[in-house]
N, C-alpha and C. Protein backbone atom coordinates (compact mmCIF):
# COMPACT_ATOMS: atom_id res chain seq x y z
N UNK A 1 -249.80 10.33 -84.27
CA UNK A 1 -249.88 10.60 -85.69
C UNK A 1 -249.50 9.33 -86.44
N UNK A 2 -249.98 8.99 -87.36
CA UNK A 2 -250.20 7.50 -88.27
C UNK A 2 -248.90 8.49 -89.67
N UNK A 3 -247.82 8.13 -89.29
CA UNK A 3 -246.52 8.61 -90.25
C UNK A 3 -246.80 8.26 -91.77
N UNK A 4 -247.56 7.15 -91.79
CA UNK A 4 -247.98 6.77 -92.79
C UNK A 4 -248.54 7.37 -93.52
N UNK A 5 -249.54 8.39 -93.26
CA UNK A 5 -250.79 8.83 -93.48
C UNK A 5 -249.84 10.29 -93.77
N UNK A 6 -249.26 10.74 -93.00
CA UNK A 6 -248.45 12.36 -93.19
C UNK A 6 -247.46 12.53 -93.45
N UNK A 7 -247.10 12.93 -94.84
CA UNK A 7 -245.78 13.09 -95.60
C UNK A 7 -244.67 13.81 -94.50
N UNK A 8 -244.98 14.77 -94.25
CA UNK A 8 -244.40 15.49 -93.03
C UNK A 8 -243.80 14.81 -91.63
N UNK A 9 -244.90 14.03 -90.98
CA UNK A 9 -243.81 13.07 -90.22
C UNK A 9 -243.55 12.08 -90.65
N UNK A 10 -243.59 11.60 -91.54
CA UNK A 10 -242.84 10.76 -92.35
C UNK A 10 -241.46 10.96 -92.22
N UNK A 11 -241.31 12.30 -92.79
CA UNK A 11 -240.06 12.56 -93.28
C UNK A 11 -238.93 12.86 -92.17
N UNK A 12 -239.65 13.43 -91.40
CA UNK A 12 -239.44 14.09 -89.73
C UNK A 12 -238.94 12.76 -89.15
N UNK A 13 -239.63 11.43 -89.12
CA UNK A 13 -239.14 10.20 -88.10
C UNK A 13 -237.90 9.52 -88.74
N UNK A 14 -237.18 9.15 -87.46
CA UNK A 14 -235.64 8.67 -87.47
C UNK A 14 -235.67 7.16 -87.48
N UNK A 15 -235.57 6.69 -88.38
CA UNK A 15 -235.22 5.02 -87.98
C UNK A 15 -234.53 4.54 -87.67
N UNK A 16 -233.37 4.98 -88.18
CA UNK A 16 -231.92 4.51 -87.94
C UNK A 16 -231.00 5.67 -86.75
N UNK A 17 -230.54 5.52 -85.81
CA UNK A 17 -229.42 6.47 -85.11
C UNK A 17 -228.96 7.32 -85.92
N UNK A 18 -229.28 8.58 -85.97
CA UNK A 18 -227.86 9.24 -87.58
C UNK A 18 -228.77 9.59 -88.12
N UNK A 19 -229.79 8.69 -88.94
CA UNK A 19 -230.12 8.73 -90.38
C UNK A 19 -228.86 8.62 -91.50
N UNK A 20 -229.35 8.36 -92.35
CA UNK A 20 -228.85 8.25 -94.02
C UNK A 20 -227.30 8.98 -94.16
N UNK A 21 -227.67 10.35 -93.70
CA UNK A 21 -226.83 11.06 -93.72
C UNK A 21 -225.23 10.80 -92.96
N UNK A 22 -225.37 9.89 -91.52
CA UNK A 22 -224.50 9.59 -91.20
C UNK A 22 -223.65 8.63 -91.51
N UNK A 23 -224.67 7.64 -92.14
CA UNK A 23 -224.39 6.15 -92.95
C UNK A 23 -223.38 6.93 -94.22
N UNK A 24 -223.81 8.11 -95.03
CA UNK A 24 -223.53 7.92 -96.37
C UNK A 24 -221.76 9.11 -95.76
N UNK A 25 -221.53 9.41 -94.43
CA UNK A 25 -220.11 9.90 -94.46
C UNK A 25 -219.13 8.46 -93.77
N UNK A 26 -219.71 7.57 -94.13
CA UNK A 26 -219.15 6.61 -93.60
C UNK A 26 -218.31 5.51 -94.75
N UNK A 27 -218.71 6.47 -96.39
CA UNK A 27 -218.46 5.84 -97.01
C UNK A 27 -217.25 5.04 -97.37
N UNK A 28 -216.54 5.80 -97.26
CA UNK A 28 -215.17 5.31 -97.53
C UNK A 28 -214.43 3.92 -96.39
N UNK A 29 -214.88 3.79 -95.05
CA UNK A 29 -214.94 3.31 -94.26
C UNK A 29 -215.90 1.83 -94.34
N UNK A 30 -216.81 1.58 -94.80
CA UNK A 30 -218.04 0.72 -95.27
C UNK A 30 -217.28 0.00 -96.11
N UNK A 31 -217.41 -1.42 -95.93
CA UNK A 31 -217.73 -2.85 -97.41
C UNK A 31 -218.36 -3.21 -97.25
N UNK A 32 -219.24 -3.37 -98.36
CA UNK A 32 -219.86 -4.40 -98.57
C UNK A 32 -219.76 -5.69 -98.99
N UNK A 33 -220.32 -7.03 -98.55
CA UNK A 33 -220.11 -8.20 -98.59
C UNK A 33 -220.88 -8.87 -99.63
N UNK A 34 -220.35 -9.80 -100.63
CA UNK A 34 -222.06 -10.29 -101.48
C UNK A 34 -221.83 -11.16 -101.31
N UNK A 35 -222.33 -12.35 -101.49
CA UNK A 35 -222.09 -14.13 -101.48
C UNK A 35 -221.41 -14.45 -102.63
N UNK A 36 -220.77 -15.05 -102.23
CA UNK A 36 -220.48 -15.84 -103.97
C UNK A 36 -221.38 -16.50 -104.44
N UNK A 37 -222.78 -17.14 -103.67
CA UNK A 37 -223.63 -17.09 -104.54
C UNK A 37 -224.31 -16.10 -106.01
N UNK A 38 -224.55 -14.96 -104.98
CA UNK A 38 -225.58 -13.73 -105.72
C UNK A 38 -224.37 -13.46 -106.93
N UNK A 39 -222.68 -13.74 -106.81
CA UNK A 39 -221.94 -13.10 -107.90
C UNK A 39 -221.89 -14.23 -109.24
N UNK A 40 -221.84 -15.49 -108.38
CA UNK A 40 -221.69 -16.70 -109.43
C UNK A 40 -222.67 -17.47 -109.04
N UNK A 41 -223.59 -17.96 -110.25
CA UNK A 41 -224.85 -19.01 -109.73
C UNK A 41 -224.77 -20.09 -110.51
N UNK A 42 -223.90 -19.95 -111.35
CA UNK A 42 -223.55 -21.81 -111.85
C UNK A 42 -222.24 -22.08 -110.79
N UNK A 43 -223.33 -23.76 -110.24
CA UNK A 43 -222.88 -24.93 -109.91
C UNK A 43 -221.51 -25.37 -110.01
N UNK A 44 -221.46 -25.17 -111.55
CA UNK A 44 -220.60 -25.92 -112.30
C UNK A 44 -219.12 -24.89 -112.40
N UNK A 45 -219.23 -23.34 -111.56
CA UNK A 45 -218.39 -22.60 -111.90
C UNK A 45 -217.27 -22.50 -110.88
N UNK A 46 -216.01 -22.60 -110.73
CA UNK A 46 -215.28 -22.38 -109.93
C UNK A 46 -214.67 -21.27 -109.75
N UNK A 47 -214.38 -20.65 -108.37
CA UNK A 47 -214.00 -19.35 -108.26
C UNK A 47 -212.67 -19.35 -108.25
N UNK A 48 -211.74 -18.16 -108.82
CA UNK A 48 -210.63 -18.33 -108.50
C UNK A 48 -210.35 -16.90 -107.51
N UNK A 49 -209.09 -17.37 -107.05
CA UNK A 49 -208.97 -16.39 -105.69
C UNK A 49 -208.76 -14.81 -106.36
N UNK A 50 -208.54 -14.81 -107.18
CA UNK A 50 -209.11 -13.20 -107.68
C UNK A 50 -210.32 -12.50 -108.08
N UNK A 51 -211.49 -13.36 -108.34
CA UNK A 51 -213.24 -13.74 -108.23
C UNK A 51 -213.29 -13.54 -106.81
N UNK A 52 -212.70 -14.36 -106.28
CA UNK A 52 -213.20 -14.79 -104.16
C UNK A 52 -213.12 -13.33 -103.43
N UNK A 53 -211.87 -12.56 -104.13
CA UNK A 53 -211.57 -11.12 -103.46
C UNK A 53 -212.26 -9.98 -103.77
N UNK A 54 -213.42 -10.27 -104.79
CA UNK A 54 -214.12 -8.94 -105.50
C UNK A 54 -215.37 -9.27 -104.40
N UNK A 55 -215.81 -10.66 -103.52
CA UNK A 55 -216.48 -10.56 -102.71
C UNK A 55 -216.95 -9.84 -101.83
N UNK A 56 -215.50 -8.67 -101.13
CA UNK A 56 -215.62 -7.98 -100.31
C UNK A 56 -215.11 -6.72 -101.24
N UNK A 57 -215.63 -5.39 -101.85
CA UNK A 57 -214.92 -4.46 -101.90
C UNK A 57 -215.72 -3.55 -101.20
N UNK A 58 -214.39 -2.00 -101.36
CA UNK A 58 -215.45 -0.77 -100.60
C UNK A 58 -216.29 -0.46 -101.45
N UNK A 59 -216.91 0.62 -100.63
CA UNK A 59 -218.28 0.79 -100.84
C UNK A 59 -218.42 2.25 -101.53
N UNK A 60 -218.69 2.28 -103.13
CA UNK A 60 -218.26 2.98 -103.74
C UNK A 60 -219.15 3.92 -104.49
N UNK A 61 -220.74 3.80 -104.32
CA UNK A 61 -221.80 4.62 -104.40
C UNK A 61 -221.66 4.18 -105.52
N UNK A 62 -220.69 3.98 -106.91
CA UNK A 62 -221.20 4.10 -108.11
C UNK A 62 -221.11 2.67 -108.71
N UNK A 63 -221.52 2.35 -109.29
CA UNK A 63 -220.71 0.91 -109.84
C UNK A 63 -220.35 1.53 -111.38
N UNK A 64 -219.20 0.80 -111.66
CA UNK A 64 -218.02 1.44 -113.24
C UNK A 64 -218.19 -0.23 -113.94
N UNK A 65 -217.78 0.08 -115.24
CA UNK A 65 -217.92 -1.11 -115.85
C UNK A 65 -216.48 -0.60 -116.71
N UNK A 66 -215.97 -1.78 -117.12
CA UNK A 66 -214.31 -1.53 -118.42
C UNK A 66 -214.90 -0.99 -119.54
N UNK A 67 -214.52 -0.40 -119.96
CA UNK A 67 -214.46 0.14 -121.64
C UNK A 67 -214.46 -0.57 -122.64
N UNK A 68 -213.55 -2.32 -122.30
CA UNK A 68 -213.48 -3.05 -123.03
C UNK A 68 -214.88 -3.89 -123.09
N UNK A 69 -215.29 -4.10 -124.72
CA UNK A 69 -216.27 -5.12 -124.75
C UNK A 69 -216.09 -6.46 -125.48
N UNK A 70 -216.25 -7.41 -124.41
CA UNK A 70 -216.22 -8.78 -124.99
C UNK A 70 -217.17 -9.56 -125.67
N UNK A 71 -217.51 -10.02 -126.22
CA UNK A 71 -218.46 -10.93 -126.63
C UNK A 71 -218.36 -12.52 -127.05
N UNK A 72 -219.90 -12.58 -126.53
CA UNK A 72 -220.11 -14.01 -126.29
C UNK A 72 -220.98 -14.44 -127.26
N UNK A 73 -220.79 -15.99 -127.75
CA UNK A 73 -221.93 -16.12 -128.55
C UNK A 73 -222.50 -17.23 -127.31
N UNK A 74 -224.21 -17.35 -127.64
CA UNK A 74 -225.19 -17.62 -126.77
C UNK A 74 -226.47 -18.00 -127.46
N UNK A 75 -226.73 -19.85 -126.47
CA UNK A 75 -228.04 -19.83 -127.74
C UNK A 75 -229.24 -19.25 -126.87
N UNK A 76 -230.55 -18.74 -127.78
CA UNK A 76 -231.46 -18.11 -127.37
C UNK A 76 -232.38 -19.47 -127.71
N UNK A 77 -232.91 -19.97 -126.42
CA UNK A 77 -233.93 -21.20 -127.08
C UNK A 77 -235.32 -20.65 -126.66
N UNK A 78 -236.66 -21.91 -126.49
CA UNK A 78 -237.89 -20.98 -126.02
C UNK A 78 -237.83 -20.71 -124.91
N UNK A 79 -236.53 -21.13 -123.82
CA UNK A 79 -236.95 -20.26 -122.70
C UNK A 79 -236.19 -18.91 -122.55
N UNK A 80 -235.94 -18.52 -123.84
CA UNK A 80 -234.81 -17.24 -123.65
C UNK A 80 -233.62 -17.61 -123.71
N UNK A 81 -232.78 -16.24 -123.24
CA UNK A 81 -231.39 -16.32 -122.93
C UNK A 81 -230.51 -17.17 -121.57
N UNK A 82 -231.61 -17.16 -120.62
CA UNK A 82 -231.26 -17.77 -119.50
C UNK A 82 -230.60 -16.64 -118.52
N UNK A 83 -230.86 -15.76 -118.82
CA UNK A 83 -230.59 -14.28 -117.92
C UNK A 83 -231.72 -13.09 -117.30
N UNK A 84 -231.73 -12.44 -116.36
CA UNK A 84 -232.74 -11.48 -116.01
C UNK A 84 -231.85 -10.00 -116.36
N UNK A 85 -232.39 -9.32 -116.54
CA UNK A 85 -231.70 -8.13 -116.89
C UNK A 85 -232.72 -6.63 -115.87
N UNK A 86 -231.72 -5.75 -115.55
CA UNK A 86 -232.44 -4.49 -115.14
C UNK A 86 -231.52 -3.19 -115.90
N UNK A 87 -232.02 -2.57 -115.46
CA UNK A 87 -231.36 -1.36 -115.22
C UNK A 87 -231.23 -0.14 -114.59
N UNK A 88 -229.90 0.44 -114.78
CA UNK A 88 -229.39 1.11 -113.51
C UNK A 88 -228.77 2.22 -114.15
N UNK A 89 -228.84 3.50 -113.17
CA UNK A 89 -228.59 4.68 -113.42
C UNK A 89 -226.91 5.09 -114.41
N UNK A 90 -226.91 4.95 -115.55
CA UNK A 90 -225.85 5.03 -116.09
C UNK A 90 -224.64 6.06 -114.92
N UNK A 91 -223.69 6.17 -114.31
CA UNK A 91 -222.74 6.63 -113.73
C UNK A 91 -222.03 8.09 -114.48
N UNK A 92 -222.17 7.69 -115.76
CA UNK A 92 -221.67 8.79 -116.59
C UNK A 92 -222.57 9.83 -117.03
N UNK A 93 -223.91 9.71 -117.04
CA UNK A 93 -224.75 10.29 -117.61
C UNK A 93 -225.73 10.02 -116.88
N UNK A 94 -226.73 11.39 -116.33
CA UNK A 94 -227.07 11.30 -114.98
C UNK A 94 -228.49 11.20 -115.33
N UNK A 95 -229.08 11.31 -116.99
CA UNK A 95 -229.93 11.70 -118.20
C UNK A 95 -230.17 9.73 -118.14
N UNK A 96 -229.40 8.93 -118.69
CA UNK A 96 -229.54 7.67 -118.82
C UNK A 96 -229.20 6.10 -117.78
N UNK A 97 -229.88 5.40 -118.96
CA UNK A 97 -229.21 4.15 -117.93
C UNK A 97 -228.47 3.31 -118.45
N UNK A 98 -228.31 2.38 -117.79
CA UNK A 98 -227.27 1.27 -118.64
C UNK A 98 -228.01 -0.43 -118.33
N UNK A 99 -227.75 -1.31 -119.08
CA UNK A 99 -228.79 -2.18 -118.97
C UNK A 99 -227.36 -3.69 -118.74
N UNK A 100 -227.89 -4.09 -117.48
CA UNK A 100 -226.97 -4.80 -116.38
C UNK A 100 -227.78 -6.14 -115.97
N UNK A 101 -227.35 -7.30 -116.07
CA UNK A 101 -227.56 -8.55 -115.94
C UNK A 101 -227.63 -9.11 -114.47
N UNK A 102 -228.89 -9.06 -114.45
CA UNK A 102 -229.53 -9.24 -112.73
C UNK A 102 -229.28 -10.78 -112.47
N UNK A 103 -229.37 -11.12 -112.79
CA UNK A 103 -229.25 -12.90 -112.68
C UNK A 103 -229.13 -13.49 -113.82
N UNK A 104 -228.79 -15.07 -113.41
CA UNK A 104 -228.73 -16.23 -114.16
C UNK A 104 -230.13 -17.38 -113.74
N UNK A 105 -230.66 -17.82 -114.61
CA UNK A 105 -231.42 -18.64 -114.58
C UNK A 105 -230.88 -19.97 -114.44
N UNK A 106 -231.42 -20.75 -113.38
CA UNK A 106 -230.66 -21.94 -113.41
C UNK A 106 -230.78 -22.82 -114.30
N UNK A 107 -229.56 -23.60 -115.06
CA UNK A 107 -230.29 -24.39 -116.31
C UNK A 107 -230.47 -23.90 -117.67
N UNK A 108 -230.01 -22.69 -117.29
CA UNK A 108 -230.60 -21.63 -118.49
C UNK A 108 -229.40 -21.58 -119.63
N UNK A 109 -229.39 -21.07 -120.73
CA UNK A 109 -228.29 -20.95 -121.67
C UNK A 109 -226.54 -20.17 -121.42
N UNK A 110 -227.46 -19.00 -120.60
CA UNK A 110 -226.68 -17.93 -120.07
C UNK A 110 -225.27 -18.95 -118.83
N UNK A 111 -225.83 -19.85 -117.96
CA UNK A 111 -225.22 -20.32 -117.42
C UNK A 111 -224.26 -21.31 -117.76
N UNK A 112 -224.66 -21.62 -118.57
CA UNK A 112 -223.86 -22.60 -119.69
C UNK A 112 -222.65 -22.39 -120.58
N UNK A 113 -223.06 -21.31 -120.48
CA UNK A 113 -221.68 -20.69 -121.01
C UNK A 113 -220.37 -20.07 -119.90
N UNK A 114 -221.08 -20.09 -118.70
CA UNK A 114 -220.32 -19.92 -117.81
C UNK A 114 -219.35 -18.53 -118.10
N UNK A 115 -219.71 -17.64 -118.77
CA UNK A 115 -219.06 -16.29 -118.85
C UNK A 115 -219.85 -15.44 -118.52
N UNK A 116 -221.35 -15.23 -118.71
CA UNK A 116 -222.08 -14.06 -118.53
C UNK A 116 -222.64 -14.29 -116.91
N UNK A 117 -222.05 -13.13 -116.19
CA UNK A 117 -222.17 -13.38 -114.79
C UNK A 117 -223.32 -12.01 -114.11
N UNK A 118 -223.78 -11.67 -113.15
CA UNK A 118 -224.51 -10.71 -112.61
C UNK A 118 -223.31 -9.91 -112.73
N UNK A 119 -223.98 -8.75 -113.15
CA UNK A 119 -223.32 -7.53 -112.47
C UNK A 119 -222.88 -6.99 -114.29
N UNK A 120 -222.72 -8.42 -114.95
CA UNK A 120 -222.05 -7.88 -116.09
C UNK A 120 -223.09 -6.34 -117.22
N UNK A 121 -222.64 -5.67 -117.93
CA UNK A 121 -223.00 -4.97 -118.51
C UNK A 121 -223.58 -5.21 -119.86
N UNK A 122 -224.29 -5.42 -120.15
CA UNK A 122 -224.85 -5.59 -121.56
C UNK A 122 -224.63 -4.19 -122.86
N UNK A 123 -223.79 -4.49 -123.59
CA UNK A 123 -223.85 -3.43 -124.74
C UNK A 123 -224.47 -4.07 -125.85
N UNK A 124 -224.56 -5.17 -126.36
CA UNK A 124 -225.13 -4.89 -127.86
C UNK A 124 -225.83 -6.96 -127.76
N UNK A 125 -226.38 -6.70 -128.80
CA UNK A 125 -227.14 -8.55 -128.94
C UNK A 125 -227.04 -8.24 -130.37
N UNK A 126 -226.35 -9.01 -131.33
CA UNK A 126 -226.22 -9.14 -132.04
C UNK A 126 -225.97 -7.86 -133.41
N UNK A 127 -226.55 -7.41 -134.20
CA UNK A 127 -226.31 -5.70 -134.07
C UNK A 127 -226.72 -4.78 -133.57
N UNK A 128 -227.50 -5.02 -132.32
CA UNK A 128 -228.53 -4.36 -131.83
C UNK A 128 -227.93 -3.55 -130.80
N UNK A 129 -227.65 -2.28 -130.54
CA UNK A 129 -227.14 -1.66 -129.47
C UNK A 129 -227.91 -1.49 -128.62
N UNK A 130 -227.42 -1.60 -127.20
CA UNK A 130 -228.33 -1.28 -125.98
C UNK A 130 -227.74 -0.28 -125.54
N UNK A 131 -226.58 0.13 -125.55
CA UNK A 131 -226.06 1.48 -125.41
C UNK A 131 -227.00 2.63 -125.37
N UNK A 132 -227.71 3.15 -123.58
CA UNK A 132 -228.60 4.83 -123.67
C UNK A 132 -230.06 3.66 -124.17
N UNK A 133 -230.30 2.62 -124.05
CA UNK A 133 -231.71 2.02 -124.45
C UNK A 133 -232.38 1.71 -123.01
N UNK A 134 -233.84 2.05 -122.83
CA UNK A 134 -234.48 1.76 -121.41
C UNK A 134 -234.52 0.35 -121.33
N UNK A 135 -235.15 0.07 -119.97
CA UNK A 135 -235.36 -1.54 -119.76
C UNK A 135 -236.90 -2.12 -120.78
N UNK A 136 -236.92 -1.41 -121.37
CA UNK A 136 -238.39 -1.80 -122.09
C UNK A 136 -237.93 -2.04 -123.26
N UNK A 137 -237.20 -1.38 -123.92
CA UNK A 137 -236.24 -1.06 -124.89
C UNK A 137 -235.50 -2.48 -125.55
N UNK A 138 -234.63 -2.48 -124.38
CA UNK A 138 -233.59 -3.57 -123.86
C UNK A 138 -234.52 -5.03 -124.28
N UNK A 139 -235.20 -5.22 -123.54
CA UNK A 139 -236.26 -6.07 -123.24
C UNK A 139 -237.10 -6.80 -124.42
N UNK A 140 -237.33 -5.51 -125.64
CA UNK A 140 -238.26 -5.32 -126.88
C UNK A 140 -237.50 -6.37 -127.54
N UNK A 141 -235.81 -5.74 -127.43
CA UNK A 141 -235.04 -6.35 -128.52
C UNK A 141 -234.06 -7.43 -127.97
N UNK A 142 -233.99 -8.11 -126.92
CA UNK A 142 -234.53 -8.94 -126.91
C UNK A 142 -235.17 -10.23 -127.05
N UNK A 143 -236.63 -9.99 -126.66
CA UNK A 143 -237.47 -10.55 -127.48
C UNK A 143 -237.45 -11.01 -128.41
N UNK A 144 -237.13 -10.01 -129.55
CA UNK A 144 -237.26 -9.95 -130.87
C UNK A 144 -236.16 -10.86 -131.07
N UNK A 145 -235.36 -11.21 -130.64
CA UNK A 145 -233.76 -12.50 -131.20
C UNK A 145 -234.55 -13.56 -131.69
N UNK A 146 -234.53 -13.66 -132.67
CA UNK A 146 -234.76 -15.28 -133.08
C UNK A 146 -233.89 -16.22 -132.16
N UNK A 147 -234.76 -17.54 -132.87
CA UNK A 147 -234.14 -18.40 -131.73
C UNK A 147 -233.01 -19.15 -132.32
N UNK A 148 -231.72 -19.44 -131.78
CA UNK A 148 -230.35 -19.82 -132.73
C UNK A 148 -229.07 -18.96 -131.57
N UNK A 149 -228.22 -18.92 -132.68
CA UNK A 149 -227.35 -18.01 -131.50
C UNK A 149 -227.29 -16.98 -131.75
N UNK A 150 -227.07 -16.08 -130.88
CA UNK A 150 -226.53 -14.75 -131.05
C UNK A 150 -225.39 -14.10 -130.48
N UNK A 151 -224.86 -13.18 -130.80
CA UNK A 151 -223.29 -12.82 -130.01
C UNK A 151 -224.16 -11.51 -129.15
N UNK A 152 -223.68 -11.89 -127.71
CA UNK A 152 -224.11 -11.07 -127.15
C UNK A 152 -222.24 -9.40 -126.61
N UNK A 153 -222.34 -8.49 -126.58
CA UNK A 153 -221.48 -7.94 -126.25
C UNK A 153 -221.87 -7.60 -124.77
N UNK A 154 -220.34 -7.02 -124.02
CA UNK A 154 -220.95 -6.84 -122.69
C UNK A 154 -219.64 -6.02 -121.54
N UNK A 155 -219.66 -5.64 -120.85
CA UNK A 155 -218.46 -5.18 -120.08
C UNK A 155 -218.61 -5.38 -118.92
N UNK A 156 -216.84 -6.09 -118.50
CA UNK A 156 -217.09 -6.52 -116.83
C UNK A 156 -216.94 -5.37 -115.90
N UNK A 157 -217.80 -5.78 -114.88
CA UNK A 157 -217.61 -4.38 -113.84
C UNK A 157 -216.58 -4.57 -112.97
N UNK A 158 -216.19 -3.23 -113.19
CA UNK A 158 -214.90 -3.20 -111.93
C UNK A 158 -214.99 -3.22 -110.81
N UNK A 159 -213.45 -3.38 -110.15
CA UNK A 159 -213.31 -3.41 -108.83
C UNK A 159 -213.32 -2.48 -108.30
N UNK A 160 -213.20 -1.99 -107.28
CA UNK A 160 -212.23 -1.23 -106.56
C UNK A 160 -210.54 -1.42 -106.16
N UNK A 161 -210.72 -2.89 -106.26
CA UNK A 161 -209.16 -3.24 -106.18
C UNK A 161 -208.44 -2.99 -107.53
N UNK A 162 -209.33 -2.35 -108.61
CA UNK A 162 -208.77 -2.24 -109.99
C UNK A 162 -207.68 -0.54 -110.16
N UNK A 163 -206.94 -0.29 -109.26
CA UNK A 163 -206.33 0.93 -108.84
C UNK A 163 -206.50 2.02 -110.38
N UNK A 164 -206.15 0.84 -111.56
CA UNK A 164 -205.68 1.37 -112.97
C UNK A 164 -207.18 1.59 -113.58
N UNK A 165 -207.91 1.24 -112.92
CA UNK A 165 -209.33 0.97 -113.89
C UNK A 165 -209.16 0.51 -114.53
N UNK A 166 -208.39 -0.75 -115.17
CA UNK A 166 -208.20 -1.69 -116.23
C UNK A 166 -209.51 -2.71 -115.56
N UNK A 167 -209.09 -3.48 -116.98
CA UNK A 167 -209.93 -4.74 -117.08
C UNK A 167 -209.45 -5.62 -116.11
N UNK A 168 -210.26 -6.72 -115.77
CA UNK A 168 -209.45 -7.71 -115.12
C UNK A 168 -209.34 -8.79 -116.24
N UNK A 169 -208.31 -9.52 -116.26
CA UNK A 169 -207.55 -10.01 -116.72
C UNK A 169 -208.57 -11.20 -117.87
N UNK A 170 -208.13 -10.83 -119.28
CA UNK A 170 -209.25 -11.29 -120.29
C UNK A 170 -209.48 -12.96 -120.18
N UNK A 171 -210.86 -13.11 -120.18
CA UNK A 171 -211.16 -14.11 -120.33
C UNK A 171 -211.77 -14.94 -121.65
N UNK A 172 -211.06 -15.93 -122.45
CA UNK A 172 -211.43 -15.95 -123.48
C UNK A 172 -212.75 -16.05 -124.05
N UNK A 173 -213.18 -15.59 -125.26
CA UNK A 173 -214.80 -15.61 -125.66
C UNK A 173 -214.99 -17.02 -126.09
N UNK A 174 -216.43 -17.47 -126.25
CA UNK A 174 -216.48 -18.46 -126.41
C UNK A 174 -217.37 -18.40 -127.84
């Protein structure tokens, strides 16, 4: 049978020992590892050993972001912001998403400022809320920034090593 072709054994064939199911009671037990590349992609950025330790946390099905929002101002030139953006299943609301900073462009504005990192949370560009807005949405407005600066708002995502769910420790705006 071509599994491909039939939803049914599709679903029926085992790839993994276990399946999914055994992987996902393993949770608490599981870390995951990221590079300090994929977390920091300016060159120019140095990690400090409380950055170096968010490298490894457990493995927590959800990702949380602080409550607190910082903001940055950031110039928008013709190549943009110097950031990729997606989005991801808001945690709180099972209805929305939340719109989360996939990368840094190398060279780009975003990196230059050396504060807006992957993972970070995007809430607002100037008065513009992204708060419950799709990636098209997000994306529209955007666009739409003239070119100059703009204050971008945003929230860092937590740890797991964050026991309090606090922030980690403020970093000044620029």
């Amino acid at each position: 049978i071509n599994t491909s072709q039939n939803a049914e054994a599709f679903a029926a064939r085992s790839l993994l020992a276990g399946g999914l199911q055994s992987l996902q009671s393993l949770q608490g037990i599981l870390t995951k590892a990221q590079s300090e590349s994929s977390l920091y992609t300016s060159s120019t950025a140095t990690l400090t050993d409380q950055q170096r330790s968010k490298s490894v946390e457990q493995v927590s099905g959800l990702a949380l972001w602080t409550n607190e929002i910082i903001y940055c101002d950031i110039e928008k030139t013709e190549r943009g912001f110097g950031f990729s953006i997606l989005d991801y299943q808001d945690p709180l609301d099972t209805e929305g998403t939340v719109i989360v900073v996939r990368g840094l462009i190398p060279g780009g504005s975003a990196e230059a400022t050396n504060f807006i990192f992957p993972g970070d949370r995007l809430v607002s560009v100037n008065e513009h809320s992204l708060q419950g807005a799709t990636l098209d949405q997000a994306v529209s407005i955007l666009k739409g920034i003239p070119l100059g600066t703009a204050r971008i708002g945003l929230c860092r995502p937590l740890s797991t090593s964050d026991n309090n769910l606090s922030s980690t420790p403020e970093t000044p705006t620029t």
